[in-house]
PDB file of N, CA and C in Angstrom:
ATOM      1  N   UNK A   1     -50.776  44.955 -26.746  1.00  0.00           N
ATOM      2  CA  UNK A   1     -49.565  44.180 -26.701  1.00  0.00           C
ATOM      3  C   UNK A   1     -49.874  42.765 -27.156  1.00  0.00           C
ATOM      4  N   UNK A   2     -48.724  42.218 -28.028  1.00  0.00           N
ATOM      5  CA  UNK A   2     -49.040  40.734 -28.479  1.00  0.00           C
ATOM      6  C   UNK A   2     -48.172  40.300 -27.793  1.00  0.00           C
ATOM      7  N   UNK A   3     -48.811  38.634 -27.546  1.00  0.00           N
ATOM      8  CA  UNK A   3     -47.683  37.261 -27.429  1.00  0.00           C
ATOM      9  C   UNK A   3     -47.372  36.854 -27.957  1.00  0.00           C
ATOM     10  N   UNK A   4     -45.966  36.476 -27.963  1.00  0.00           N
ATOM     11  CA  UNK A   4     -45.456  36.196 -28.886  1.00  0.00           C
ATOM     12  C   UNK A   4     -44.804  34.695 -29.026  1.00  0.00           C
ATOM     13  N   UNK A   5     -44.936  34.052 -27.847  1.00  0.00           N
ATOM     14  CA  UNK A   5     -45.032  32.274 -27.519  1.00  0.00           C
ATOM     15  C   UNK A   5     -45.653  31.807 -28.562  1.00  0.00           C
ATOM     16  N   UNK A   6     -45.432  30.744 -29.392  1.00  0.00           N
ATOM     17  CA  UNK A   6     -45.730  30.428 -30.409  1.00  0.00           C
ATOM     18  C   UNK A   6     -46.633  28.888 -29.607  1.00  0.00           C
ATOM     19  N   UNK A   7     -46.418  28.486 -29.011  1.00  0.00           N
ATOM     20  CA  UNK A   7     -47.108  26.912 -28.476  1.00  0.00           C
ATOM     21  C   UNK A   7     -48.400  27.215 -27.524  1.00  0.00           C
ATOM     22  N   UNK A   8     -48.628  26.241 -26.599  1.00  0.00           N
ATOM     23  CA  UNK A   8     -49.603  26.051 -25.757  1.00  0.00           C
ATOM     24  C   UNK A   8     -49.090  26.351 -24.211  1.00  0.00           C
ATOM     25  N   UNK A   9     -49.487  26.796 -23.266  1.00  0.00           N
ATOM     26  CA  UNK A   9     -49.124  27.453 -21.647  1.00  0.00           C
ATOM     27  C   UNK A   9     -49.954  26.619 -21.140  1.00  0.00           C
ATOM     28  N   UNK A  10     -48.954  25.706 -20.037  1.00  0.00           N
ATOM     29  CA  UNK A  10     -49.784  25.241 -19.068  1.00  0.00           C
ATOM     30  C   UNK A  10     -49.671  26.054 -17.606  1.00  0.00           C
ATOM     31  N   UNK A  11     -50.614  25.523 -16.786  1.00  0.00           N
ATOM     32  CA  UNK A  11     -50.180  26.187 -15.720  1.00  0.00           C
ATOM     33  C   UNK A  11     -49.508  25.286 -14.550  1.00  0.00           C
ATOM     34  N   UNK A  12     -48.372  25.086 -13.910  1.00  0.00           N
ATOM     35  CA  UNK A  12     -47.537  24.744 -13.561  1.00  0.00           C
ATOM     36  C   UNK A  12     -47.448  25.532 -12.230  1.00  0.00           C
ATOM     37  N   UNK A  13     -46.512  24.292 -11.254  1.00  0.00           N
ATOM     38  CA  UNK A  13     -46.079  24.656  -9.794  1.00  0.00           C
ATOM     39  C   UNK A  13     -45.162  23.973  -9.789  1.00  0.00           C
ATOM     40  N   UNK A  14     -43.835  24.755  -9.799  1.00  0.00           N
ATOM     41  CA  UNK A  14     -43.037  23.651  -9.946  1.00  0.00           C
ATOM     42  C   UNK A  14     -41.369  24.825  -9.386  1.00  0.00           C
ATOM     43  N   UNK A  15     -41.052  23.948  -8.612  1.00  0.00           N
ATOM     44  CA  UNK A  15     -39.787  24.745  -7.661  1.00  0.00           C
ATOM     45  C   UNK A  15     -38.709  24.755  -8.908  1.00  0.00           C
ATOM     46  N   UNK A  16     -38.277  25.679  -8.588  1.00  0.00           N
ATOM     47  CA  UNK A  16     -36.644  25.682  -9.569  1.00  0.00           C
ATOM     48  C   UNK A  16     -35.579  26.559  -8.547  1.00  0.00           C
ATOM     49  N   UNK A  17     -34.547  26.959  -9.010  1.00  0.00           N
ATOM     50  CA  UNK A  17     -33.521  27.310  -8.997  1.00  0.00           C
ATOM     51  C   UNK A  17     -32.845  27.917 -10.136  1.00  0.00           C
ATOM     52  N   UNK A  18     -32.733  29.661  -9.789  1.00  0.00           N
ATOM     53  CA  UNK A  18     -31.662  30.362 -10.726  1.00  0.00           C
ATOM     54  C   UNK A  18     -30.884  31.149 -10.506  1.00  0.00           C
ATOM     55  N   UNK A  19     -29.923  31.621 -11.352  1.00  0.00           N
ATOM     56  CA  UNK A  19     -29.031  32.233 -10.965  1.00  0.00           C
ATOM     57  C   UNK A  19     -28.570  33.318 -11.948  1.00  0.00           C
ATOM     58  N   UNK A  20     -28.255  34.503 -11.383  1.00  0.00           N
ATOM     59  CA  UNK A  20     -27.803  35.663 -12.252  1.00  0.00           C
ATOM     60  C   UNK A  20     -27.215  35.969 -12.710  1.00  0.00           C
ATOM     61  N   UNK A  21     -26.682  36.650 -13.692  1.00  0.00           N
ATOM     62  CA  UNK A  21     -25.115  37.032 -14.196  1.00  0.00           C
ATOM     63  C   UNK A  21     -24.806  37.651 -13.001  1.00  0.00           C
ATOM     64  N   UNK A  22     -25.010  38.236 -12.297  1.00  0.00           N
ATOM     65  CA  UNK A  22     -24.150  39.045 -11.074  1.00  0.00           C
ATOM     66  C   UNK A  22     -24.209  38.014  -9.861  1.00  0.00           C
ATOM     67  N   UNK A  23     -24.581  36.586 -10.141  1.00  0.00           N
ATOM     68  CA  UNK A  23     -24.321  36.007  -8.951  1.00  0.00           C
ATOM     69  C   UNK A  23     -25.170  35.849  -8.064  1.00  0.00           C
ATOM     70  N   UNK A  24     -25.487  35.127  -7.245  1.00  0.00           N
ATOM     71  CA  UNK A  24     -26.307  34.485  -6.229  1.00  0.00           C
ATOM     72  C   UNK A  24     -27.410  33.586  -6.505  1.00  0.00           C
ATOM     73  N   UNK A  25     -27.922  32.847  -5.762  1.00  0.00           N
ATOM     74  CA  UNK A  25     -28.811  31.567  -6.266  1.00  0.00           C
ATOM     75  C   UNK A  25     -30.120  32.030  -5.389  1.00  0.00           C
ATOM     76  N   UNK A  26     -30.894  31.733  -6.522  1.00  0.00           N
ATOM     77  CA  UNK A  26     -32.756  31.977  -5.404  1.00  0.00           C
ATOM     78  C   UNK A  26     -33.387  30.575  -5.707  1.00  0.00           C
ATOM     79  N   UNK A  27     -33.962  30.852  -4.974  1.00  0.00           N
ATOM     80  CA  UNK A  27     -35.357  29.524  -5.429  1.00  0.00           C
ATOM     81  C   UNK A  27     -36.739  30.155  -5.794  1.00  0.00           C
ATOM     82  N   UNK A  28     -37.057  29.442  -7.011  1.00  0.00           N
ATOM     83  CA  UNK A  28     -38.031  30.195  -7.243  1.00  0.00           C
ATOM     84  C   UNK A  28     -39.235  29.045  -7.830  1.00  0.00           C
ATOM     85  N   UNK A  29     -40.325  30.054  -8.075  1.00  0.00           N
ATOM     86  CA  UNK A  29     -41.463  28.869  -8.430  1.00  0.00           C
ATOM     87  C   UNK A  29     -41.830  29.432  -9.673  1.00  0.00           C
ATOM     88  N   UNK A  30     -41.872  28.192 -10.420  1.00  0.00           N
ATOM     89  CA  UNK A  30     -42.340  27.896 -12.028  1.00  0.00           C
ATOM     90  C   UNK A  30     -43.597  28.096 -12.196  1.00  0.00           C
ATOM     91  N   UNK A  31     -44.314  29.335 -13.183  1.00  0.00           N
ATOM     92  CA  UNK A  31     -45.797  29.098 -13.890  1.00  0.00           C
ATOM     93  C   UNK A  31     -45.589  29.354 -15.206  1.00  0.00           C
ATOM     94  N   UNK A  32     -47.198  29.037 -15.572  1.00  0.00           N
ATOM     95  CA  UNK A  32     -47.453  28.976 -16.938  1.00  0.00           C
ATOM     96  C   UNK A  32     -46.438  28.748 -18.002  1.00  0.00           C
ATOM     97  N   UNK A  33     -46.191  27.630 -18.123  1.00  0.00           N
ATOM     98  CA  UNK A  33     -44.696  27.267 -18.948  1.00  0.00           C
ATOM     99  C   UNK A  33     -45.096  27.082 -20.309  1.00  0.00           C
ATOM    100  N   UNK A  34     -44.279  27.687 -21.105  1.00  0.00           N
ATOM    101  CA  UNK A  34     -44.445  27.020 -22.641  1.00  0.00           C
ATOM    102  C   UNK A  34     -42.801  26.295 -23.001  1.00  0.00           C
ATOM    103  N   UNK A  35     -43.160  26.389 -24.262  1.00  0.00           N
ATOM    104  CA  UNK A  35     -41.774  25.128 -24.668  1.00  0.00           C
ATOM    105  C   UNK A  35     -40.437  26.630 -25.067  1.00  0.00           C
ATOM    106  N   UNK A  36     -41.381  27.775 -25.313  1.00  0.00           N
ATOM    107  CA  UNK A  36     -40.416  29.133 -25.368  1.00  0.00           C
ATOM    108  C   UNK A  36     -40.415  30.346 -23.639  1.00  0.00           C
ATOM    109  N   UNK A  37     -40.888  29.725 -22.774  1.00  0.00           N
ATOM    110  CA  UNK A  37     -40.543  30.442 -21.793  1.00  0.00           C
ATOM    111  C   UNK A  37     -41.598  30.141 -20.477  1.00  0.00           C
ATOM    112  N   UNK A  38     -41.520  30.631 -19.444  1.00  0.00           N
ATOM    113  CA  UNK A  38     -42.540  30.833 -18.629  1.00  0.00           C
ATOM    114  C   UNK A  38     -42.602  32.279 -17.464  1.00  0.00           C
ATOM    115  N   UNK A  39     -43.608  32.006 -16.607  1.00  0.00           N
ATOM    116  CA  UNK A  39     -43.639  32.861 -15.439  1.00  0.00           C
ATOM    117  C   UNK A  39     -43.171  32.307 -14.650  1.00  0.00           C
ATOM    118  N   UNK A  40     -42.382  33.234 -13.847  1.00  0.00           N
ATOM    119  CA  UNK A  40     -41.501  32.808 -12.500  1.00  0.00           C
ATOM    120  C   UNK A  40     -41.590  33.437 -11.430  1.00  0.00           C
ATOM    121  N   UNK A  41     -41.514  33.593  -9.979  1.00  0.00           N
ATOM    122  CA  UNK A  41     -42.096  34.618  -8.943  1.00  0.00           C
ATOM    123  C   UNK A  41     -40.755  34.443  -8.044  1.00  0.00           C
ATOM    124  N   UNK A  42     -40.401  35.375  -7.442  1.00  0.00           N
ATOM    125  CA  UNK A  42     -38.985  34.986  -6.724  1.00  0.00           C
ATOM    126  C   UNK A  42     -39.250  36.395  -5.956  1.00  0.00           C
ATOM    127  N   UNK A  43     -39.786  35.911  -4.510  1.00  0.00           N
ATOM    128  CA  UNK A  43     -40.222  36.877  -3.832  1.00  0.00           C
ATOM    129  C   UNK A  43     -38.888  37.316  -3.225  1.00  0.00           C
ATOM    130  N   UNK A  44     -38.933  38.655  -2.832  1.00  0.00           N
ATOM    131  CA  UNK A  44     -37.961  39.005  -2.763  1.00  0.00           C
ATOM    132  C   UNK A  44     -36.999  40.026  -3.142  1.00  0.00           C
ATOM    133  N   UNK A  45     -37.064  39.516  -4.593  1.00  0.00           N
ATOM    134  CA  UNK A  45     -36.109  39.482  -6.007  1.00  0.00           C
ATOM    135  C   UNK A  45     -36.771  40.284  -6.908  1.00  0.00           C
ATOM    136  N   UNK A  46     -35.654  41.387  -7.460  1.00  0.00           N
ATOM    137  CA  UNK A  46     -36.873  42.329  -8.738  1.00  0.00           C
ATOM    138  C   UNK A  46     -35.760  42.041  -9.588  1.00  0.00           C
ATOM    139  N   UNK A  47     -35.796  40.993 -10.379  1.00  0.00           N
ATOM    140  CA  UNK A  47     -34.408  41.249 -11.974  1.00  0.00           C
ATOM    141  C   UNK A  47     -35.157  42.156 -13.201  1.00  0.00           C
ATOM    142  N   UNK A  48     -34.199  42.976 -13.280  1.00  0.00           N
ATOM    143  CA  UNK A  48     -34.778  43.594 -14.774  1.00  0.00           C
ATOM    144  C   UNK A  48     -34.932  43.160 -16.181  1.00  0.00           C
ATOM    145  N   UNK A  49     -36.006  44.080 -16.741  1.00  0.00           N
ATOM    146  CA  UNK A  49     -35.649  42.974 -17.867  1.00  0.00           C
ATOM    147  C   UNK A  49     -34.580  43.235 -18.799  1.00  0.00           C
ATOM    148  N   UNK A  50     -34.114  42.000 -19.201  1.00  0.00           N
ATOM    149  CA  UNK A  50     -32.901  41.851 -19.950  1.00  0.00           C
ATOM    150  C   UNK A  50     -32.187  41.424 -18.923  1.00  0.00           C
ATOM    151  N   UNK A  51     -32.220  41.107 -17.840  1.00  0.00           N
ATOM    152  CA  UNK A  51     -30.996  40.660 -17.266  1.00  0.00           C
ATOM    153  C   UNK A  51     -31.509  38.483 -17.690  1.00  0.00           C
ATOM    154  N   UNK A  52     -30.413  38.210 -17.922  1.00  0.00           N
ATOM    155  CA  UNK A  52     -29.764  36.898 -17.950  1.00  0.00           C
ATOM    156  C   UNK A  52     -29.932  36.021 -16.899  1.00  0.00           C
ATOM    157  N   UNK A  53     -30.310  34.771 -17.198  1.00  0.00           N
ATOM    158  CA  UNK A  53     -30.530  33.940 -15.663  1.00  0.00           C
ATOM    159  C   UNK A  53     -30.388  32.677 -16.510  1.00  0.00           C
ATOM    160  N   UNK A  54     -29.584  31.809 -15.335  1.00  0.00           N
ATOM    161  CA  UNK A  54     -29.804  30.248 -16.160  1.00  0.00           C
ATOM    162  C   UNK A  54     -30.704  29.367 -14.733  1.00  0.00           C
ATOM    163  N   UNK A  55     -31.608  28.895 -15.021  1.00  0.00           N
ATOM    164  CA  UNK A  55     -32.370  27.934 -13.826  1.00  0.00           C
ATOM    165  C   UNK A  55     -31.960  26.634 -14.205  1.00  0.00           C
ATOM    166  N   UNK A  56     -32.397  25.838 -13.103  1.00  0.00           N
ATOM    167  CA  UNK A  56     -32.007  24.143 -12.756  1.00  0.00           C
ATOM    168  C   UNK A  56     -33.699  23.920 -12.803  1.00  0.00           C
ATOM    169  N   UNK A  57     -34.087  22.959 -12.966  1.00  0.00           N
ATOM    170  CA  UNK A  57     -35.582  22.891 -12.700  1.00  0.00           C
ATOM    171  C   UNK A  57     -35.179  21.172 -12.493  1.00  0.00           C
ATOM    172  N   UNK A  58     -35.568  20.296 -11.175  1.00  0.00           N
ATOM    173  CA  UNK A  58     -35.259  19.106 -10.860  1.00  0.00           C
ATOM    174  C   UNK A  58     -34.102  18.732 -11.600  1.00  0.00           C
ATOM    175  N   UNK A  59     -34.464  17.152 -13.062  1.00  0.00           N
ATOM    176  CA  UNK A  59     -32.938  16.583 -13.462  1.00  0.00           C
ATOM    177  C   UNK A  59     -32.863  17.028 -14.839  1.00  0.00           C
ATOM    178  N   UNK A  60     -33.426  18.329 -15.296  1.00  0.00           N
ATOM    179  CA  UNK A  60     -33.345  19.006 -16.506  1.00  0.00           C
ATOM    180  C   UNK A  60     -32.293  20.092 -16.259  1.00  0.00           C
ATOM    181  N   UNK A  61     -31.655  19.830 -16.889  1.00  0.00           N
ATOM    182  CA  UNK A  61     -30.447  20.451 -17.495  1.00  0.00           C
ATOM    183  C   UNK A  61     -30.405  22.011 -17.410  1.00  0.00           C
ATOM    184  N   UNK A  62     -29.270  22.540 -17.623  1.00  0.00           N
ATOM    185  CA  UNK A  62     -29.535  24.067 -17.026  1.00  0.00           C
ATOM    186  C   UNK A  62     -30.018  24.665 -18.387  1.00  0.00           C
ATOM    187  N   UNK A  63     -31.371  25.547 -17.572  1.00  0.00           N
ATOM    188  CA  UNK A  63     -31.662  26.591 -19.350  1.00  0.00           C
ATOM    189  C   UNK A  63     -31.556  27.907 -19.016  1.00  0.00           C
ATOM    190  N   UNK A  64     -30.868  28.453 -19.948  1.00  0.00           N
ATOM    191  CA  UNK A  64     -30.438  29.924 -20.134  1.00  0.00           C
ATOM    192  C   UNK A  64     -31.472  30.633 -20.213  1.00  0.00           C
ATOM    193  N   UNK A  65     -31.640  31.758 -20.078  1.00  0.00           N
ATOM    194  CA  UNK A  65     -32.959  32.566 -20.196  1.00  0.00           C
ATOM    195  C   UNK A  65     -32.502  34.087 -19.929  1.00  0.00           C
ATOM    196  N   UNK A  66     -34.174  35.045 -20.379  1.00  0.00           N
ATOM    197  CA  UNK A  66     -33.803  36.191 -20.201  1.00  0.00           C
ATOM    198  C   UNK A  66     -34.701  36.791 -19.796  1.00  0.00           C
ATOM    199  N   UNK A  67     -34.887  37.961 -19.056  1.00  0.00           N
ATOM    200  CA  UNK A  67     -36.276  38.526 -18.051  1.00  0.00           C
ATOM    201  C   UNK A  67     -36.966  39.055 -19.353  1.00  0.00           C
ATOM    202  N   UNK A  68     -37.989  38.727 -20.042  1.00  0.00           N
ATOM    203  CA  UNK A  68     -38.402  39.684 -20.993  1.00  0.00           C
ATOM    204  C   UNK A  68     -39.708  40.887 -20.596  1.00  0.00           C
ATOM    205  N   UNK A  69     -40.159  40.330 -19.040  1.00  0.00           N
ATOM    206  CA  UNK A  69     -41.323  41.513 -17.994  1.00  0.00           C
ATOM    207  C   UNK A  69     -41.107  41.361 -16.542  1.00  0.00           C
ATOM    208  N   UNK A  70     -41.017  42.591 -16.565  1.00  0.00           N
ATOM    209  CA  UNK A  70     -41.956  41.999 -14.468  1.00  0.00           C
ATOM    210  C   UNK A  70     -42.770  42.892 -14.207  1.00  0.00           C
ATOM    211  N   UNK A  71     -43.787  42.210 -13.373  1.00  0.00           N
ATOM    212  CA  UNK A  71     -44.803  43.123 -11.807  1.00  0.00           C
ATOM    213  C   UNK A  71     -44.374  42.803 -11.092  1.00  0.00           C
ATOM    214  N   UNK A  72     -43.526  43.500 -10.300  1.00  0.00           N
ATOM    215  CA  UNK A  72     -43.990  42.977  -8.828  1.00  0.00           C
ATOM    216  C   UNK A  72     -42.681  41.980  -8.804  1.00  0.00           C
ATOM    217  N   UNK A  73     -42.943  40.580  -7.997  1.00  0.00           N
ATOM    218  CA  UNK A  73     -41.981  39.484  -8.014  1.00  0.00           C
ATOM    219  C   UNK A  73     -41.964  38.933  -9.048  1.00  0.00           C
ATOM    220  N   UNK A  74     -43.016  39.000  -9.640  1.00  0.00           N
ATOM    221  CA  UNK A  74     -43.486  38.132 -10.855  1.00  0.00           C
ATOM    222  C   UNK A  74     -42.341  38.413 -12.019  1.00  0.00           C
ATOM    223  N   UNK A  75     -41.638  37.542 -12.874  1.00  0.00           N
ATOM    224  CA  UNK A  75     -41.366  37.865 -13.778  1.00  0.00           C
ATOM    225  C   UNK A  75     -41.735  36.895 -14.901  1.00  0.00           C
ATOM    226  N   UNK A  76     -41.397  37.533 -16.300  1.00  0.00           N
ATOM    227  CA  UNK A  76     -41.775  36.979 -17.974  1.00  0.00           C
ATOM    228  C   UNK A  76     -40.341  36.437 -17.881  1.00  0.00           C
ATOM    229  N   UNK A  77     -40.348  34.935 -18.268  1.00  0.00           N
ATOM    230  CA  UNK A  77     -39.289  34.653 -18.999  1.00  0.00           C
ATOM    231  C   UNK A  77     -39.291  34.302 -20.518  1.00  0.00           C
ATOM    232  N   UNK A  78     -37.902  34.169 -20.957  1.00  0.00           N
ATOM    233  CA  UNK A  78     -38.209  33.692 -22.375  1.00  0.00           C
ATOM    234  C   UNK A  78     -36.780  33.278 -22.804  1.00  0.00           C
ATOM    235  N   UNK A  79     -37.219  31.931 -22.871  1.00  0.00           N
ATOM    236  CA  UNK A  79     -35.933  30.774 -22.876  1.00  0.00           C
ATOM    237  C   UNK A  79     -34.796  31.088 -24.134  1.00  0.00           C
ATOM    238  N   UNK A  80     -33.405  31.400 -24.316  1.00  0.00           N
ATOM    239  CA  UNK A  80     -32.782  31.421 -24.905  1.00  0.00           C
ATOM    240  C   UNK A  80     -33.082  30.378 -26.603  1.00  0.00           C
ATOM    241  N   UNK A  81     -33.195  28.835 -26.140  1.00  0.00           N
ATOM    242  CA  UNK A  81     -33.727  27.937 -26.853  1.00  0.00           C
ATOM    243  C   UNK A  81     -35.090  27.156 -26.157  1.00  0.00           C
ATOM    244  N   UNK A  82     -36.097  27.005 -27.366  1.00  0.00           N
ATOM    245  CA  UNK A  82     -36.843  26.175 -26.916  1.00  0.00           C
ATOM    246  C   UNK A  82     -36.638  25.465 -26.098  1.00  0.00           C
ATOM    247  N   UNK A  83     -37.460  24.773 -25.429  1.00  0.00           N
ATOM    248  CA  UNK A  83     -37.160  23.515 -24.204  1.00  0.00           C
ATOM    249  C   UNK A  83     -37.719  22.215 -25.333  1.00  0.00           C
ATOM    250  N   UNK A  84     -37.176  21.565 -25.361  1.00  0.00           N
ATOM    251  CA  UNK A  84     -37.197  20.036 -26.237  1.00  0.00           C
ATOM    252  C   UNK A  84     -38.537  19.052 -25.298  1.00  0.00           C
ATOM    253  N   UNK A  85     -39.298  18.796 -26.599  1.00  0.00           N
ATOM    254  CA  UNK A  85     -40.501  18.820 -26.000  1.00  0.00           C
ATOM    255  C   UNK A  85     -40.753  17.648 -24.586  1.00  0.00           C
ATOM    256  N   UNK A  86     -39.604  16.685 -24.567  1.00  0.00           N
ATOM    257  CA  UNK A  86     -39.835  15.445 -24.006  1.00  0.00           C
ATOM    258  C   UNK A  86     -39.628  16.225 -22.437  1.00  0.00           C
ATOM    259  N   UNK A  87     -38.275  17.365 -22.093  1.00  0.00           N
ATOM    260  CA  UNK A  87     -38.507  17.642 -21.276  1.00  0.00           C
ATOM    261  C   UNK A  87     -39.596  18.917 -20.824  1.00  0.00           C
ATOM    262  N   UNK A  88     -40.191  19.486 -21.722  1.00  0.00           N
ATOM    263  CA  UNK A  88     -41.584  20.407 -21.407  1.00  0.00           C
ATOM    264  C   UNK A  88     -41.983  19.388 -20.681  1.00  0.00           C
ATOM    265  N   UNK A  89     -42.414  18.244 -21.906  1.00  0.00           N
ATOM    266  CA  UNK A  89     -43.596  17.455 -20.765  1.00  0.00           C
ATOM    267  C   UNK A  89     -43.308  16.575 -19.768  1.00  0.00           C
ATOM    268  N   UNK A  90     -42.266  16.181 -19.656  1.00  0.00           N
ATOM    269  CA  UNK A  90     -41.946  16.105 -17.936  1.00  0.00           C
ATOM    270  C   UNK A  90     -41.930  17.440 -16.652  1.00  0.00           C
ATOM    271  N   UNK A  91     -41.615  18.317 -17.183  1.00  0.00           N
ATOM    272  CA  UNK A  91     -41.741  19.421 -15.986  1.00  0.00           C
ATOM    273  C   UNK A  91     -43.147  19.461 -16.039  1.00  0.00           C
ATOM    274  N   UNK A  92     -43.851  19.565 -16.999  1.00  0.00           N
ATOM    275  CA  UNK A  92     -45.454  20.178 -16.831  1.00  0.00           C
ATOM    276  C   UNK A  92     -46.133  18.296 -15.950  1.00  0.00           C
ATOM    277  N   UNK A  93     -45.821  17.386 -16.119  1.00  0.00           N
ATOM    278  CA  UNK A  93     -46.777  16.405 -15.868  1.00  0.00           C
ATOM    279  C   UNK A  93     -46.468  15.534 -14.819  1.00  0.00           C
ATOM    280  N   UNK A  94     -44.541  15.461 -14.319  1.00  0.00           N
ATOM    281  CA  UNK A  94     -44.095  14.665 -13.335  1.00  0.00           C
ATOM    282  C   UNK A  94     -43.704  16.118 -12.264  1.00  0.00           C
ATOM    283  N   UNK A  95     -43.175  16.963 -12.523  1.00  0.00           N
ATOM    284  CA  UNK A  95     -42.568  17.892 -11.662  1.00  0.00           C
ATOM    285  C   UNK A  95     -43.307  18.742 -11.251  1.00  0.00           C
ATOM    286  N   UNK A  96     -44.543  19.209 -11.623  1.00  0.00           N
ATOM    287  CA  UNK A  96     -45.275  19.618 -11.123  1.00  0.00           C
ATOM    288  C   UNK A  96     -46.036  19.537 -10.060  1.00  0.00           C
ATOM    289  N   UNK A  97     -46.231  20.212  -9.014  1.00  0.00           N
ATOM    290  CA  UNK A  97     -47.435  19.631  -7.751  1.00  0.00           C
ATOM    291  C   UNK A  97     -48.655  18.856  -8.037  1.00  0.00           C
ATOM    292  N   UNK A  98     -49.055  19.547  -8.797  1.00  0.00           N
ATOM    293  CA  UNK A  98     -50.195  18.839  -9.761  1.00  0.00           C
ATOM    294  C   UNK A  98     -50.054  18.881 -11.218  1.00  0.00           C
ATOM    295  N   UNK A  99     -49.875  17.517 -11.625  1.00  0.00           N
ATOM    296  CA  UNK A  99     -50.024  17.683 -13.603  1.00  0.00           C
ATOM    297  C   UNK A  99     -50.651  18.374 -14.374  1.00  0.00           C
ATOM    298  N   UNK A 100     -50.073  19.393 -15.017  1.00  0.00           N
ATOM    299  CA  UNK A 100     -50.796  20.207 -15.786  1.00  0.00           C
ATOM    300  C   UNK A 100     -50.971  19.532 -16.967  1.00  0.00           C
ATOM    301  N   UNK A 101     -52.246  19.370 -17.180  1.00  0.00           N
ATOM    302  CA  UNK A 101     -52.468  17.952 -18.418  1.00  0.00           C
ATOM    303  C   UNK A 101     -53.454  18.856 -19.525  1.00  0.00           C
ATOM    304  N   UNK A 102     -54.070  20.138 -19.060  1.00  0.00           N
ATOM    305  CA  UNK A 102     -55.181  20.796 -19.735  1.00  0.00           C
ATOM    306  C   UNK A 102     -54.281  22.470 -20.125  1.00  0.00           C
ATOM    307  N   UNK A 103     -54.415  22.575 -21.213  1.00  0.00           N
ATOM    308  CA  UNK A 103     -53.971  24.048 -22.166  1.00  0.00           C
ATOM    309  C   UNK A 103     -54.147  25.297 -21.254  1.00  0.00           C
ATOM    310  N   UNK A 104     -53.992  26.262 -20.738  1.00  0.00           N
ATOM    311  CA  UNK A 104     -54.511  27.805 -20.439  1.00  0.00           C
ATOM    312  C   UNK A 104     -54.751  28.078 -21.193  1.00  0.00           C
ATOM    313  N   UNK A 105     -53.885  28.228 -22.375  1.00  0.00           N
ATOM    314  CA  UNK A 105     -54.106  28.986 -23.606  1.00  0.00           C
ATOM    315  C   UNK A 105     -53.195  28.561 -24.572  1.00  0.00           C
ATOM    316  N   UNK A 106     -54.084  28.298 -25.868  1.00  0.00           N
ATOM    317  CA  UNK A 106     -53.289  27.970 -27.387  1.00  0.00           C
ATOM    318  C   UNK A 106     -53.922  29.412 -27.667  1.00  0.00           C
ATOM    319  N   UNK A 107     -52.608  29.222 -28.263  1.00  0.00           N
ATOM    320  CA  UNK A 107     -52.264  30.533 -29.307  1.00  0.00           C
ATOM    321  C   UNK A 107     -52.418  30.024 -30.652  1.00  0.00           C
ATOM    322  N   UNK A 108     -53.210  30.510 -31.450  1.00  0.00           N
ATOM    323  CA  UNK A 108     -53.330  29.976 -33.178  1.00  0.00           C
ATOM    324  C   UNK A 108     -51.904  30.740 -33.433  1.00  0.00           C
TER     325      UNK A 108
END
């Protein structure tokens, strides 16, 4: 299986908030974010993939998204539109528990 994230994944802790096409609000926690999607864990919660979700993440704006995997709680997201880089790097460096300032992984 390939990835298909075209940028760099940091690894990230970072609370959000989303919500489903069928309704109801979770809280959930933000990993490995790129500027095209991240991992999200919402214990609890199994969304399938393809189902639709828009999250709040602190004073960034709502982003649309779509389940593209899950294990478990864990799910793959993958952002409708890129995230515009000024706010990537505020979620990865102010919103985070700790600043993710170092790559997981570049993808050539």
């Amino acid at each position: 299986m390939t990835d298909r994230r075209g940028g760099p994944r940091y690894g990230v802790d970072v609370e959000g908030i989303i919500r489903s096409s069928s309704g109801g609000e979770d809280r959930v926690t933000i990993s490995n974010l790129s500027c095209d999607g991240c991992r999200l864990s919402a214990p609890g919660r199994r969304f399938a993939v393809g189902t639709v979700l828009t999250m709040a993440v602190g004073p960034i704006g709502i982003i649309r998204a779509r389940v593209t995997r899950r294990v478990g709680a864990s799910h793959g997201i993958s952002f409708d539109q890129p995230l515009p880089r000024a706010e990537f790097d505020h979620i990865r460096l102010f919103l985070s528990k700790e600043p993710a300032l170092i790559e997981e992984r570049h993808l050539a």
